[in-house]
N, C-alpha and C. Protein backbone atom coordinates (compact mmCIF):
# COMPACT_ATOMS: atom_id res chain seq x y z
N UNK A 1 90.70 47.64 -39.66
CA UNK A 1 90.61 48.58 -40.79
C UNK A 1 89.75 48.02 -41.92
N UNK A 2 89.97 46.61 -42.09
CA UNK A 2 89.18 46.41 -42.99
C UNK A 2 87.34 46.22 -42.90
N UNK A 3 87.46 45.71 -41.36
CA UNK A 3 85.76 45.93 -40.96
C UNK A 3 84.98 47.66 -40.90
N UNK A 4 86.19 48.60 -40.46
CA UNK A 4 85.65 49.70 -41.20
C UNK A 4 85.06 50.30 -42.60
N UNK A 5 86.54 49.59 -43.40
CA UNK A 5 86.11 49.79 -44.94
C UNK A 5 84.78 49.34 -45.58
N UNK A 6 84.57 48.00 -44.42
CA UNK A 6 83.49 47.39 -45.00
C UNK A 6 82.34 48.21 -44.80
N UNK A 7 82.42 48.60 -43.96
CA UNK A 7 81.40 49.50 -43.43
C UNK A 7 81.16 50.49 -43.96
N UNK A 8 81.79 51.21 -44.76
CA UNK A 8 81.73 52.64 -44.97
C UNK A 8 81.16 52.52 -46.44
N UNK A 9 81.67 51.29 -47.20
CA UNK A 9 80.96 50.83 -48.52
C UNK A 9 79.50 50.66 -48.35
N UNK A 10 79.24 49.80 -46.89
CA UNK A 10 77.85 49.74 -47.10
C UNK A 10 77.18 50.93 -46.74
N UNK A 11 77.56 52.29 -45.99
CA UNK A 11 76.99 53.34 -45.70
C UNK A 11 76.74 54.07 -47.07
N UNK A 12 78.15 54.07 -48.08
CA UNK A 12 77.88 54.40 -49.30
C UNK A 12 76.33 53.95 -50.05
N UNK A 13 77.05 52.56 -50.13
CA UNK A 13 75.98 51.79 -50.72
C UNK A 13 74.19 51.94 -50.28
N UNK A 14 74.02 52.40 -49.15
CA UNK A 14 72.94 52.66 -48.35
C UNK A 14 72.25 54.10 -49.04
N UNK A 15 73.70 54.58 -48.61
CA UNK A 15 73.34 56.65 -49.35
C UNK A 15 73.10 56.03 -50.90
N UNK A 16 73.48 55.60 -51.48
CA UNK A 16 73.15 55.24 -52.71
C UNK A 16 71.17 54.81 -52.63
N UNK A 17 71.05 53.63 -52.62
CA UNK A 17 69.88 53.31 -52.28
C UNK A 17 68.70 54.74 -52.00
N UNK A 18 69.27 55.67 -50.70
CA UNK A 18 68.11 56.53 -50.03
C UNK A 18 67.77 57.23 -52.08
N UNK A 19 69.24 57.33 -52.25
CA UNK A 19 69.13 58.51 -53.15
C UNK A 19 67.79 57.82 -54.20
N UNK A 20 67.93 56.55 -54.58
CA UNK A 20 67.51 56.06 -55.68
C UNK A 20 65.89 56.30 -54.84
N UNK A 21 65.11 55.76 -53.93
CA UNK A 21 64.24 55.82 -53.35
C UNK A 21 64.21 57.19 -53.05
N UNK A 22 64.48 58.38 -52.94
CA UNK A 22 64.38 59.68 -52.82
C UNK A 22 64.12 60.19 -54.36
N UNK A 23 64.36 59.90 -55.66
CA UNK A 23 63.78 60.01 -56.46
C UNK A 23 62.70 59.10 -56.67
N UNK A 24 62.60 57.89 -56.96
CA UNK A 24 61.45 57.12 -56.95
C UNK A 24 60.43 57.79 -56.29
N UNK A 25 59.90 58.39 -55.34
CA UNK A 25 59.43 58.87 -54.68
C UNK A 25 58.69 60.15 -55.35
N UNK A 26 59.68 61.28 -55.69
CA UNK A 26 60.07 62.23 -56.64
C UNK A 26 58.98 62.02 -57.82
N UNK A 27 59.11 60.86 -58.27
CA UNK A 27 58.73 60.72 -59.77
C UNK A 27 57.45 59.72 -59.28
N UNK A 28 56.88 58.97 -58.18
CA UNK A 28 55.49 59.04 -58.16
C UNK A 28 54.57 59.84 -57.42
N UNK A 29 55.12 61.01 -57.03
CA UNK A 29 54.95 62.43 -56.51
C UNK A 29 54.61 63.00 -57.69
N UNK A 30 55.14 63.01 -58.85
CA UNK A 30 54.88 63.24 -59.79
C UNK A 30 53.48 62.95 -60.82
N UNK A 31 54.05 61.35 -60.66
CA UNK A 31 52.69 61.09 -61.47
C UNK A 31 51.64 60.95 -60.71
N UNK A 32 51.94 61.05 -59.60
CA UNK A 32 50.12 60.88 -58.68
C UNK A 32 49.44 62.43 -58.90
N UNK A 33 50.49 63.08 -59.10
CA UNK A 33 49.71 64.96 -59.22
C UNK A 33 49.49 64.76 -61.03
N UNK A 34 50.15 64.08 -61.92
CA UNK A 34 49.17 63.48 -63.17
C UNK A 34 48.23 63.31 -62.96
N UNK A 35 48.18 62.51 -62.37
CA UNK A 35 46.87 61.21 -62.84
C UNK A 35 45.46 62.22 -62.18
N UNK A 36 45.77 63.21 -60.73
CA UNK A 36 45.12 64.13 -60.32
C UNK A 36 44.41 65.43 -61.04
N UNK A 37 45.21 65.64 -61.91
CA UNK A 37 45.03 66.45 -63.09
C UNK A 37 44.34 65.69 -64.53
N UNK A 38 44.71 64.32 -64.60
CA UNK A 38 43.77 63.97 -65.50
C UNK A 38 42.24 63.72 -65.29
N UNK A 39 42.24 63.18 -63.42
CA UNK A 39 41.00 63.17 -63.18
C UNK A 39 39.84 64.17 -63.28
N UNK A 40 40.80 65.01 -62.95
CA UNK A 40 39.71 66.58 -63.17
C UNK A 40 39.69 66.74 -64.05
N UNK A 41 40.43 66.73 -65.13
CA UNK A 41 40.19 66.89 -66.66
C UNK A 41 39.08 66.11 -67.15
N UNK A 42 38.58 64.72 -66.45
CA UNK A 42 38.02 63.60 -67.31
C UNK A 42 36.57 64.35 -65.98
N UNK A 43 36.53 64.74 -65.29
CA UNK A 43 35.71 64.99 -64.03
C UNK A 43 34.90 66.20 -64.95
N UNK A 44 35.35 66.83 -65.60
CA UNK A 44 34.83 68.37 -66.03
C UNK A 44 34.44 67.86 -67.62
N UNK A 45 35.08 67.10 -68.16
CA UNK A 45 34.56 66.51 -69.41
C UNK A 45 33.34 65.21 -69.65
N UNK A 46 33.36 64.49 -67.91
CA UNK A 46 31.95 64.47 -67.66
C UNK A 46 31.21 64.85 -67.78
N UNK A 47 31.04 65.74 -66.56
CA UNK A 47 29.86 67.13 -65.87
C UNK A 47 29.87 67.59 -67.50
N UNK A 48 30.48 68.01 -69.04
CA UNK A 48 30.02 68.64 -69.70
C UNK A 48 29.68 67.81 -70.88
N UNK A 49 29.50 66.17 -70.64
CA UNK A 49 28.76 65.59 -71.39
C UNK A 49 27.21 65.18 -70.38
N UNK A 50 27.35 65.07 -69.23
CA UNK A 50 25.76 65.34 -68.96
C UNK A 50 25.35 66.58 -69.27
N UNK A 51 25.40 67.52 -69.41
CA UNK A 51 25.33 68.37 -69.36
C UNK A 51 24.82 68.83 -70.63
N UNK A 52 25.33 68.58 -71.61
CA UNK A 52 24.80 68.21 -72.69
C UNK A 52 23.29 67.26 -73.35
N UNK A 53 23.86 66.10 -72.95
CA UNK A 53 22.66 65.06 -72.23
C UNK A 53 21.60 65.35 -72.06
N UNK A 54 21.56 65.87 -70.91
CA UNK A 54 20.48 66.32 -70.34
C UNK A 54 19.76 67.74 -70.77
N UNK A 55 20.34 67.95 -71.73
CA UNK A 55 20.12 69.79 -72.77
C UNK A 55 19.15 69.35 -73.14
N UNK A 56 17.79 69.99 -73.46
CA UNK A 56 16.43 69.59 -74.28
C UNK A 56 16.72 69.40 -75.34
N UNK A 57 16.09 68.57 -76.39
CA UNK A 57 16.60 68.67 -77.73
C UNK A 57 15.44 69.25 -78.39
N UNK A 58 15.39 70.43 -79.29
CA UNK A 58 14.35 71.08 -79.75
C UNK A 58 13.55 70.92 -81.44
N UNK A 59 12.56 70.70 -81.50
CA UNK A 59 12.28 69.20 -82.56
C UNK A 59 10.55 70.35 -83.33
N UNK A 60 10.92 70.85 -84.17
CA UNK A 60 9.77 71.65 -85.17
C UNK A 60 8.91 70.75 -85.24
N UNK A 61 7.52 71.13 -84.54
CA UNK A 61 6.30 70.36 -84.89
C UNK A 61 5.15 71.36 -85.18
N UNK A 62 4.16 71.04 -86.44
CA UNK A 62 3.20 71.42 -86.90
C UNK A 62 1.58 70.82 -86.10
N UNK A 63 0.61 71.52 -85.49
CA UNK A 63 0.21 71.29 -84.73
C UNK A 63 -1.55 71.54 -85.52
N UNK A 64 -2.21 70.78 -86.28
CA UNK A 64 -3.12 71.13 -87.18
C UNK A 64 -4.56 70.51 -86.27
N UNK A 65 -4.26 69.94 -85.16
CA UNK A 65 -5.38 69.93 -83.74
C UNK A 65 -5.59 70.70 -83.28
N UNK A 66 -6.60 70.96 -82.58
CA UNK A 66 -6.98 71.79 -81.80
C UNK A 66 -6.66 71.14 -80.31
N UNK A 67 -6.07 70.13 -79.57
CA UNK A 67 -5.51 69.81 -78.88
C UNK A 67 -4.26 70.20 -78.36
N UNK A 68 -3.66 69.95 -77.30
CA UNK A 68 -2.45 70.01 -76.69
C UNK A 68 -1.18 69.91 -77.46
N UNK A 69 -0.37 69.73 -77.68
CA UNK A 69 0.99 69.48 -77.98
C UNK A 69 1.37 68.24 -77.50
N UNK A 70 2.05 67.43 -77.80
CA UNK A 70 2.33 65.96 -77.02
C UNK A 70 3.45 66.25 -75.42
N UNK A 71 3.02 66.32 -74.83
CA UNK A 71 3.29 66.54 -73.47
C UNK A 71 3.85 64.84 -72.93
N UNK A 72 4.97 65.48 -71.84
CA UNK A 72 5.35 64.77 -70.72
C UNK A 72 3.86 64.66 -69.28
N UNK A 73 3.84 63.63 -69.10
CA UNK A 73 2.58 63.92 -68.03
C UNK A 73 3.36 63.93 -66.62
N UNK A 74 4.66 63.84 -66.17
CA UNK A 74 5.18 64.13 -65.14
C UNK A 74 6.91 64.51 -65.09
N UNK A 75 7.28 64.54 -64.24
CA UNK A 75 8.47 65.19 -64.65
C UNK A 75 9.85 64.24 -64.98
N UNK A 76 9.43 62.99 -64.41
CA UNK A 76 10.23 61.56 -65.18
C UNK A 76 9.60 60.54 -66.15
N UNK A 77 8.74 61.30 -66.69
CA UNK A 77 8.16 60.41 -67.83
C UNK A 77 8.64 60.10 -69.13
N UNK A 78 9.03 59.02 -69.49
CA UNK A 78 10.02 58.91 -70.80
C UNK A 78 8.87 59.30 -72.10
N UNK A 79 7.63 59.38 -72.24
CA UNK A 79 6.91 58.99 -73.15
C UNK A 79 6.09 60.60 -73.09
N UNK A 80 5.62 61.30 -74.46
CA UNK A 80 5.22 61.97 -74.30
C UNK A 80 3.40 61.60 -75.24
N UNK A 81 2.31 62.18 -74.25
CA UNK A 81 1.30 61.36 -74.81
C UNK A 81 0.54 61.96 -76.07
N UNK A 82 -0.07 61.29 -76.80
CA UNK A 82 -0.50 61.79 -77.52
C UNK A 82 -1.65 61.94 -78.12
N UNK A 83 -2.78 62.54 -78.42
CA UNK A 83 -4.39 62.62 -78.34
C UNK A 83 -4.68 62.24 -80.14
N UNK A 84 -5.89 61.70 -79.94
CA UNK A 84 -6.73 61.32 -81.00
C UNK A 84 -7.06 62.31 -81.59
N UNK A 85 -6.99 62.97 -82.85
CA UNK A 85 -7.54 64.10 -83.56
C UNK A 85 -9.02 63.79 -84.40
N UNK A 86 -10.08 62.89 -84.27
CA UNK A 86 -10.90 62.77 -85.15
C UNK A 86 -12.16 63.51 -84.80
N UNK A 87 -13.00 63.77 -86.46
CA UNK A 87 -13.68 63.98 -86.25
C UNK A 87 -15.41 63.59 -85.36
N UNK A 88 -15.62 62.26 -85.30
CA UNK A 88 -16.50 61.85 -84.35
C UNK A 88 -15.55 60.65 -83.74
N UNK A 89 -16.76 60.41 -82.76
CA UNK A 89 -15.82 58.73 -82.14
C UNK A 89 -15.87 58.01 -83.08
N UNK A 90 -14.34 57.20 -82.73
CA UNK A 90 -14.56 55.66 -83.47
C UNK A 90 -14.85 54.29 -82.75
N UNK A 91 -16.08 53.71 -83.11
CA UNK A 91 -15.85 52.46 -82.22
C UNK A 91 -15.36 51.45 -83.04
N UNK A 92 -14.74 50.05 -82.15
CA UNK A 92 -14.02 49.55 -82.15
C UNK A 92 -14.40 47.94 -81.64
N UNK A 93 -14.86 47.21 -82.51
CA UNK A 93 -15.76 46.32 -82.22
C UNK A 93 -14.17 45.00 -81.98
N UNK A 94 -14.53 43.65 -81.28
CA UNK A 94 -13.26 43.48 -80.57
C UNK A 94 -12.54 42.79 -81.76
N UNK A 95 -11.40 42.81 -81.60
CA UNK A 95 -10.33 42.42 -82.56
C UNK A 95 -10.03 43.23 -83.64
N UNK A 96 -11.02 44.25 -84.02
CA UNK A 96 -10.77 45.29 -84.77
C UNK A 96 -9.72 46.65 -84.52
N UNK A 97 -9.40 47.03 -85.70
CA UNK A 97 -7.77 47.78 -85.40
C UNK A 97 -8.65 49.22 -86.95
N UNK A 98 -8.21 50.21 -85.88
CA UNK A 98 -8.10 51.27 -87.27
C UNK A 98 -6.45 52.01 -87.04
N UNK A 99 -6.58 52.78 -88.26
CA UNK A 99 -5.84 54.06 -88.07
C UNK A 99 -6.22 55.17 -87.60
N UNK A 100 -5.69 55.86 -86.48
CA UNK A 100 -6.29 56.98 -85.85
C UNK A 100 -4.56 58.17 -86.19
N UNK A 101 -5.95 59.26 -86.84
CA UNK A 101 -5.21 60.65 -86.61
C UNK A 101 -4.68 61.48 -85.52
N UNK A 102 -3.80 62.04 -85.49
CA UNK A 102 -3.55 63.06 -84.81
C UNK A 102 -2.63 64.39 -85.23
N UNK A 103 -3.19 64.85 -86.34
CA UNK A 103 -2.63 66.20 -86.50
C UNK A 103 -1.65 66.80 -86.36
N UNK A 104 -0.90 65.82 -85.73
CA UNK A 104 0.90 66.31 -85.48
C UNK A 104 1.99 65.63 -86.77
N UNK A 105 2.30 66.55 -86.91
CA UNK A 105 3.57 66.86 -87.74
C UNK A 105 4.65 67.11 -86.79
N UNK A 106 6.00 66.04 -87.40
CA UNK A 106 7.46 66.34 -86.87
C UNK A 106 8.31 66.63 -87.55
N UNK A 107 9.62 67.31 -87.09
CA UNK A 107 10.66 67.39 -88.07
C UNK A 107 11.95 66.75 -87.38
N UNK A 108 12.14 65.45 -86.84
CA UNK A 108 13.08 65.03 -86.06
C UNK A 108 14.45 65.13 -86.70
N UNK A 109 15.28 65.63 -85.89
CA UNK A 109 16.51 66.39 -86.63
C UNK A 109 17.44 64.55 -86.89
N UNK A 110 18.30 64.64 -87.79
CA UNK A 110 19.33 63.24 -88.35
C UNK A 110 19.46 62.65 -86.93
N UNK A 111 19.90 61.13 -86.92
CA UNK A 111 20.04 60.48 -86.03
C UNK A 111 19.26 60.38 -84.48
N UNK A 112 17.92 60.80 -84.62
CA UNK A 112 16.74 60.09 -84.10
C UNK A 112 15.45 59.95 -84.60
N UNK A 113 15.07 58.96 -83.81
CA UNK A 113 13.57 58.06 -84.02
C UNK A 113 12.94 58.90 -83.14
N UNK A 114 11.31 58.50 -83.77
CA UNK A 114 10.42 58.99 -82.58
C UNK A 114 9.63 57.22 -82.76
N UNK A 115 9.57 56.47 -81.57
CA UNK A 115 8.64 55.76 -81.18
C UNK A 115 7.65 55.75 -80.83
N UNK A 116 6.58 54.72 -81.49
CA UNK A 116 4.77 55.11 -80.91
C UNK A 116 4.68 53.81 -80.02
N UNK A 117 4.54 53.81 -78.92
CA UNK A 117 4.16 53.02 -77.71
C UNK A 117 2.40 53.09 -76.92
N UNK A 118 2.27 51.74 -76.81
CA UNK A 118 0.80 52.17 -76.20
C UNK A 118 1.25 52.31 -74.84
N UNK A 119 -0.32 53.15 -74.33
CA UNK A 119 -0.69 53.90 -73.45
C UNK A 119 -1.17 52.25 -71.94
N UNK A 120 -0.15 52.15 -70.96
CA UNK A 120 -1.11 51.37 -69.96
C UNK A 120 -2.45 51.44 -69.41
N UNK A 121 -2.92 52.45 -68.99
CA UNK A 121 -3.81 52.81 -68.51
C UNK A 121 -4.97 52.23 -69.68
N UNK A 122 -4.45 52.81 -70.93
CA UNK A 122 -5.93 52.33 -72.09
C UNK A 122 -5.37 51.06 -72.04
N UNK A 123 -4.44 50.36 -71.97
CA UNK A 123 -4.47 48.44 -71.82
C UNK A 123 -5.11 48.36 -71.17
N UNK A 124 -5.27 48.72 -69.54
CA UNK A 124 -5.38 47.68 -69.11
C UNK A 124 -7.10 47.14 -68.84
N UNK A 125 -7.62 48.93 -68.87
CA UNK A 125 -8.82 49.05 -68.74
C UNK A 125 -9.76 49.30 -70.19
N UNK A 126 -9.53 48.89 -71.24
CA UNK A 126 -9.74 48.94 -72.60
C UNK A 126 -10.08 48.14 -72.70
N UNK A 127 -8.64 47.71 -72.95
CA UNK A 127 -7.82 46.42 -73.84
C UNK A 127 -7.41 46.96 -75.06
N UNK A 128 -7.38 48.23 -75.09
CA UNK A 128 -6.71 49.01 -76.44
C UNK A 128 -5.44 49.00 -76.51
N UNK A 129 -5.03 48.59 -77.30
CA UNK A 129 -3.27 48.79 -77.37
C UNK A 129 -2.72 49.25 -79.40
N UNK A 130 -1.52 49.42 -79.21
CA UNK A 130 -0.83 49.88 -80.59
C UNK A 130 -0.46 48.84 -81.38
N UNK A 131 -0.67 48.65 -82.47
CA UNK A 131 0.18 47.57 -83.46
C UNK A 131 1.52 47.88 -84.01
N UNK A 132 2.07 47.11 -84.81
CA UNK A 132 3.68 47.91 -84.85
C UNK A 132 3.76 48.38 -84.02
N UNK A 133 4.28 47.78 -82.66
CA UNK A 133 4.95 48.67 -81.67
C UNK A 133 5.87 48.27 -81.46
N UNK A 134 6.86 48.94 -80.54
CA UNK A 134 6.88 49.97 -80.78
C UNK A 134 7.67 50.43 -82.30
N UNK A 135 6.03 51.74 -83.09
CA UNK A 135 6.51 52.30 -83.85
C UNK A 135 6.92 52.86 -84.22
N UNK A 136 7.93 53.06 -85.50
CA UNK A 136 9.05 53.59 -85.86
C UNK A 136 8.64 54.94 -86.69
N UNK A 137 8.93 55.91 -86.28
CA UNK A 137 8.94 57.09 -87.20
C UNK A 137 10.28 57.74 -87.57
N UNK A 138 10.76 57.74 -88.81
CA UNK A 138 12.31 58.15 -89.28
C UNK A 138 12.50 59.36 -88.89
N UNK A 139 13.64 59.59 -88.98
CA UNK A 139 13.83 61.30 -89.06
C UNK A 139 13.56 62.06 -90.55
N UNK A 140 13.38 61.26 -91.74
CA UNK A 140 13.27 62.02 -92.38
C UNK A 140 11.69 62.10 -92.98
N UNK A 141 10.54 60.94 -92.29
CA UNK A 141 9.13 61.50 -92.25
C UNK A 141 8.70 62.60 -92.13
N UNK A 142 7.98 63.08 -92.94
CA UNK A 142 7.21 64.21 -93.26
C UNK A 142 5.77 64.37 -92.77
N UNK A 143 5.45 63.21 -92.72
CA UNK A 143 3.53 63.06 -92.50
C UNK A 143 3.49 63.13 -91.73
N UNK A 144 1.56 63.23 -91.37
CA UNK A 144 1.48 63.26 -90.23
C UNK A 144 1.67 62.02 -89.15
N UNK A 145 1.45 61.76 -87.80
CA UNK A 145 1.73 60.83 -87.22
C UNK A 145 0.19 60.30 -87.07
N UNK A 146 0.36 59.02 -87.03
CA UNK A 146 -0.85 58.69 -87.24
C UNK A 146 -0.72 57.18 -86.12
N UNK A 147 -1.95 56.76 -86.05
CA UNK A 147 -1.41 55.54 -84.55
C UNK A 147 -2.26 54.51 -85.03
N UNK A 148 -1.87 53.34 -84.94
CA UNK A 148 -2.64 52.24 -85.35
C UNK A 148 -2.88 51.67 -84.04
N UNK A 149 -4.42 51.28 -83.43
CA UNK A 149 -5.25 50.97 -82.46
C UNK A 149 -5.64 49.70 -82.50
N UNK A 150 -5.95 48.89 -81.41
CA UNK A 150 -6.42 47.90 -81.93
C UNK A 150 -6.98 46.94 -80.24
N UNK A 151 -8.57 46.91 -80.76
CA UNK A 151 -9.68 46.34 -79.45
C UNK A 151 -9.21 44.87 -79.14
N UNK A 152 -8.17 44.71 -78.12
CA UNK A 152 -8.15 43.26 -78.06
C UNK A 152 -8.82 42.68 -76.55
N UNK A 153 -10.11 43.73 -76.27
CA UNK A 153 -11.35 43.19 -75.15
C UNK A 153 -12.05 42.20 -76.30
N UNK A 154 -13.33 41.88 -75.45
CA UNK A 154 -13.92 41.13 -75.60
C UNK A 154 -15.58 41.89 -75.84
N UNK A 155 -15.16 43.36 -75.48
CA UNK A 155 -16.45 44.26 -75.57
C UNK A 155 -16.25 45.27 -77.11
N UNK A 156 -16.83 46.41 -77.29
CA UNK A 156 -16.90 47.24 -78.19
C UNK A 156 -16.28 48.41 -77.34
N UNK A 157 -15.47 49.20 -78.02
CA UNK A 157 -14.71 49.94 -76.97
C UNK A 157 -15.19 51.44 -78.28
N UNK A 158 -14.61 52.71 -77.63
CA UNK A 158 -15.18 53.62 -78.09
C UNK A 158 -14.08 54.61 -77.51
N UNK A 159 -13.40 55.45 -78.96
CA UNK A 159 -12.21 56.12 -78.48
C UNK A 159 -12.42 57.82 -79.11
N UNK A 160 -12.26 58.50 -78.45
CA UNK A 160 -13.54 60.17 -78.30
C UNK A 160 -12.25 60.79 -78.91
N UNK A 161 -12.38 61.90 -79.78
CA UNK A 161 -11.58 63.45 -79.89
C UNK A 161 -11.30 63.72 -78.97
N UNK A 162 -9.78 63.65 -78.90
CA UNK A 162 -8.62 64.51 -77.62
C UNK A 162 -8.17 62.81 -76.71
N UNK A 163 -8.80 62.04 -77.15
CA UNK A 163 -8.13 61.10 -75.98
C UNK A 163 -6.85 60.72 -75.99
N UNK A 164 -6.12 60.43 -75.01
CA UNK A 164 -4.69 60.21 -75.05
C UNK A 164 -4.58 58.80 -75.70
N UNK A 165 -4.23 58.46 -76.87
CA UNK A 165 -4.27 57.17 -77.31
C UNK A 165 -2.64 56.34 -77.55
N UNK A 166 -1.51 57.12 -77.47
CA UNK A 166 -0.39 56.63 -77.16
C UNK A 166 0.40 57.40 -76.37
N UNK A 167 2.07 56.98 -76.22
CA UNK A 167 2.64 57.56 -75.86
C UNK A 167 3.97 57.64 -76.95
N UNK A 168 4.71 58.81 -77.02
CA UNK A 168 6.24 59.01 -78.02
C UNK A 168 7.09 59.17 -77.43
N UNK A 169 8.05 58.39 -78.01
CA UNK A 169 9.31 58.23 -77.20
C UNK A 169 10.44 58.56 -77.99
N UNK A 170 11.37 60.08 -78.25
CA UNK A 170 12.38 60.26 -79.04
C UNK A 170 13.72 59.48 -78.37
N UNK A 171 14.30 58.86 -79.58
CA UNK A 171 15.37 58.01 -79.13
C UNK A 171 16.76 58.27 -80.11
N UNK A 172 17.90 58.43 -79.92
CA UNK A 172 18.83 58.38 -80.70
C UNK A 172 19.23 57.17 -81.64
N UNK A 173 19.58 56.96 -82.98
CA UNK A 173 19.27 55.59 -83.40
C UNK A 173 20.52 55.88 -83.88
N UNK A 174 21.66 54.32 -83.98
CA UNK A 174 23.07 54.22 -84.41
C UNK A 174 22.92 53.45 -85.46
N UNK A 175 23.42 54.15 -86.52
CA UNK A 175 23.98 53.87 -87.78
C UNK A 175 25.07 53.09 -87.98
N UNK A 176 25.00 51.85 -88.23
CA UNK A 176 25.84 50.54 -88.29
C UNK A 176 26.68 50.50 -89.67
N UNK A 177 27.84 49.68 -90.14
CA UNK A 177 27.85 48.92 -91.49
C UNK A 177 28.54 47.79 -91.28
N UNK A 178 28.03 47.02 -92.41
CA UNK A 178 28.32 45.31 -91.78
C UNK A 178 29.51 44.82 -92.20
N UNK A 179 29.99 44.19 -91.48
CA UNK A 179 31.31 43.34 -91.50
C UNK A 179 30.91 41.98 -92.42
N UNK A 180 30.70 41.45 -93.26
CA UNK A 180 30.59 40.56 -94.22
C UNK A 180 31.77 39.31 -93.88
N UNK A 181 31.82 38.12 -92.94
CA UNK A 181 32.83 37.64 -92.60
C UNK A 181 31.77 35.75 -92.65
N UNK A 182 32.91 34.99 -92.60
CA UNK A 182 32.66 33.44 -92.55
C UNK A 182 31.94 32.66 -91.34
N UNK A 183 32.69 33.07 -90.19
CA UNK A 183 32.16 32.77 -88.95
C UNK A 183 32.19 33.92 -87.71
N UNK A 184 30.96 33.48 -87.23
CA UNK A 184 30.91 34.55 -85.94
C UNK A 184 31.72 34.19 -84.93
N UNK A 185 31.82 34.64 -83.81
CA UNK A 185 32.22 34.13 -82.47
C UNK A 185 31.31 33.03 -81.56
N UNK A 186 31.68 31.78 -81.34
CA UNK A 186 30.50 30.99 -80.44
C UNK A 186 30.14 31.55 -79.32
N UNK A 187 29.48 31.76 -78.71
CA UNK A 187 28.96 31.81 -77.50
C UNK A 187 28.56 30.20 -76.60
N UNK A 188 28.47 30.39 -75.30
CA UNK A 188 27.54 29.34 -74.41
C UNK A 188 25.88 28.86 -74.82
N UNK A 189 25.49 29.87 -75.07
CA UNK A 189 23.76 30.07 -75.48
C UNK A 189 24.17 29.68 -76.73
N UNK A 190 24.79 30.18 -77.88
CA UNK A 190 24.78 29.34 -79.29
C UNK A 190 23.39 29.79 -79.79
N UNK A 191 22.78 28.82 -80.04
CA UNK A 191 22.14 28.60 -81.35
C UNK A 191 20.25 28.95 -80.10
N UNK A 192 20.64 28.81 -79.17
CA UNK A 192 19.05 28.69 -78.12
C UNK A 192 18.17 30.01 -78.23
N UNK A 193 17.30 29.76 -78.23
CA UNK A 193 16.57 31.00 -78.17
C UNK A 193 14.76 30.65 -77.78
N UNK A 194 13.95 31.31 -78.06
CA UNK A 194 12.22 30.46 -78.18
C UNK A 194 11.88 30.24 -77.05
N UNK A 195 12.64 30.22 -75.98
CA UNK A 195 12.22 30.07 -74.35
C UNK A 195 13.26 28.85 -73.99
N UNK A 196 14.30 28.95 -74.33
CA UNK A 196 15.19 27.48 -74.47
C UNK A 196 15.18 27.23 -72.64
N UNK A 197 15.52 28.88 -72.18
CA UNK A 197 15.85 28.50 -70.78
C UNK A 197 14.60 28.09 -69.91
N UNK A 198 13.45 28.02 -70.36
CA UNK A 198 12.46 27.17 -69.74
C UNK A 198 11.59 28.54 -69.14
N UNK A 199 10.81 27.81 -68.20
CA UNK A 199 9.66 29.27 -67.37
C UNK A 199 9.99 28.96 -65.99
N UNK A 200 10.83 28.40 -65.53
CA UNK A 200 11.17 28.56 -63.74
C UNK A 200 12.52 28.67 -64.02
């Protein structure tokens, strides 16, 4: 009788157990159909920040050339190019740098830059490239855009009305404010910089 009793406690004790594991079960049945529902929530609040993202951003420009508009030249091109507005050529004897026009006016809406980047193609076969680069145009510039050039061949180079002489690159720019504190955090690298890690 008493190896029965014993027995019947542990059958209890057993039914006890299923029960506790029959909810456990219950309740990550539960949260796995959460966490399923948050994914799609965070899945659709993705898809509607690319989505966004990837929305054109539409930017008032005054166009006082008789040239193009600053164009994308392909359909993944980060840089849109941009043509020389002058009235005759300028040449460009070597090491010499002007300012070159281009008749475009922007109105870049708060919280982006437009960058002036040179053009590869005029590197490489020039040797024309941009100073201040890449340059900074605010959002709240008014003027026109204008490109600073500069012959670093060894020949006299010669740059015609309409030529593509840079490229623009609109960028979102983050507005910081500084933490005013005693010490930074060390790093490994520290203080190295100048080519510390060598050329191989």
């Amino acid at each position: 009788m008493e190896i029965l009793k014993g027995l019947m406690e542990i059958l209890e004790g057993l039914e006890e157990i299923l029960k506790g594991l029959e909810k456990t079960l219950k309740d990550l049945k539960e949260t796995f159909n959460g966490l399923v529902e948050t994914l799609k929530d965070l899945e659709n609040k993705l898809h509607n920040f690319r989505s966004i993202m990837h929305k054109n951003l539409h930017i008032s420009i005054i166009n006082q050339s008789h040239h193009p508009l600053p164009a994308y030249a392909t359909q993944g091109s980060s840089g849109m190019d941009i043509r020389a507005f002058i009235k005759e050529p300028e040449i460009f004897n070597p090491l010499e740098r002007k300012l070159i026009n281009t008749g475009i006016f922007i109105e870049l809406p708060t919280g982006y830059e437009a960058q002036i980047r040179p053009r590869s193609g005029l590197a490489i076969k020039q040797g024309i490239t941009c100073l201040n680069t890449p340059g900074t145009i605010d959002a709240d510039y008014r003027g026109e855009i204008k490109v600073i050039l500069i012959n670093l061949s060894n020949e006299v180079q010669t740059i015609n009305d309409g030529d593509r002489i840079a490229q623009m690159v609109i960028m979102p720019v983050e507005k910081i404010e500084w933490n005013l504190v005693l010490n930074i955090n060390e790093t490994t690298r520290g203080e190295g910089g100048f080519g510390h890690t060598g050329k191989s």
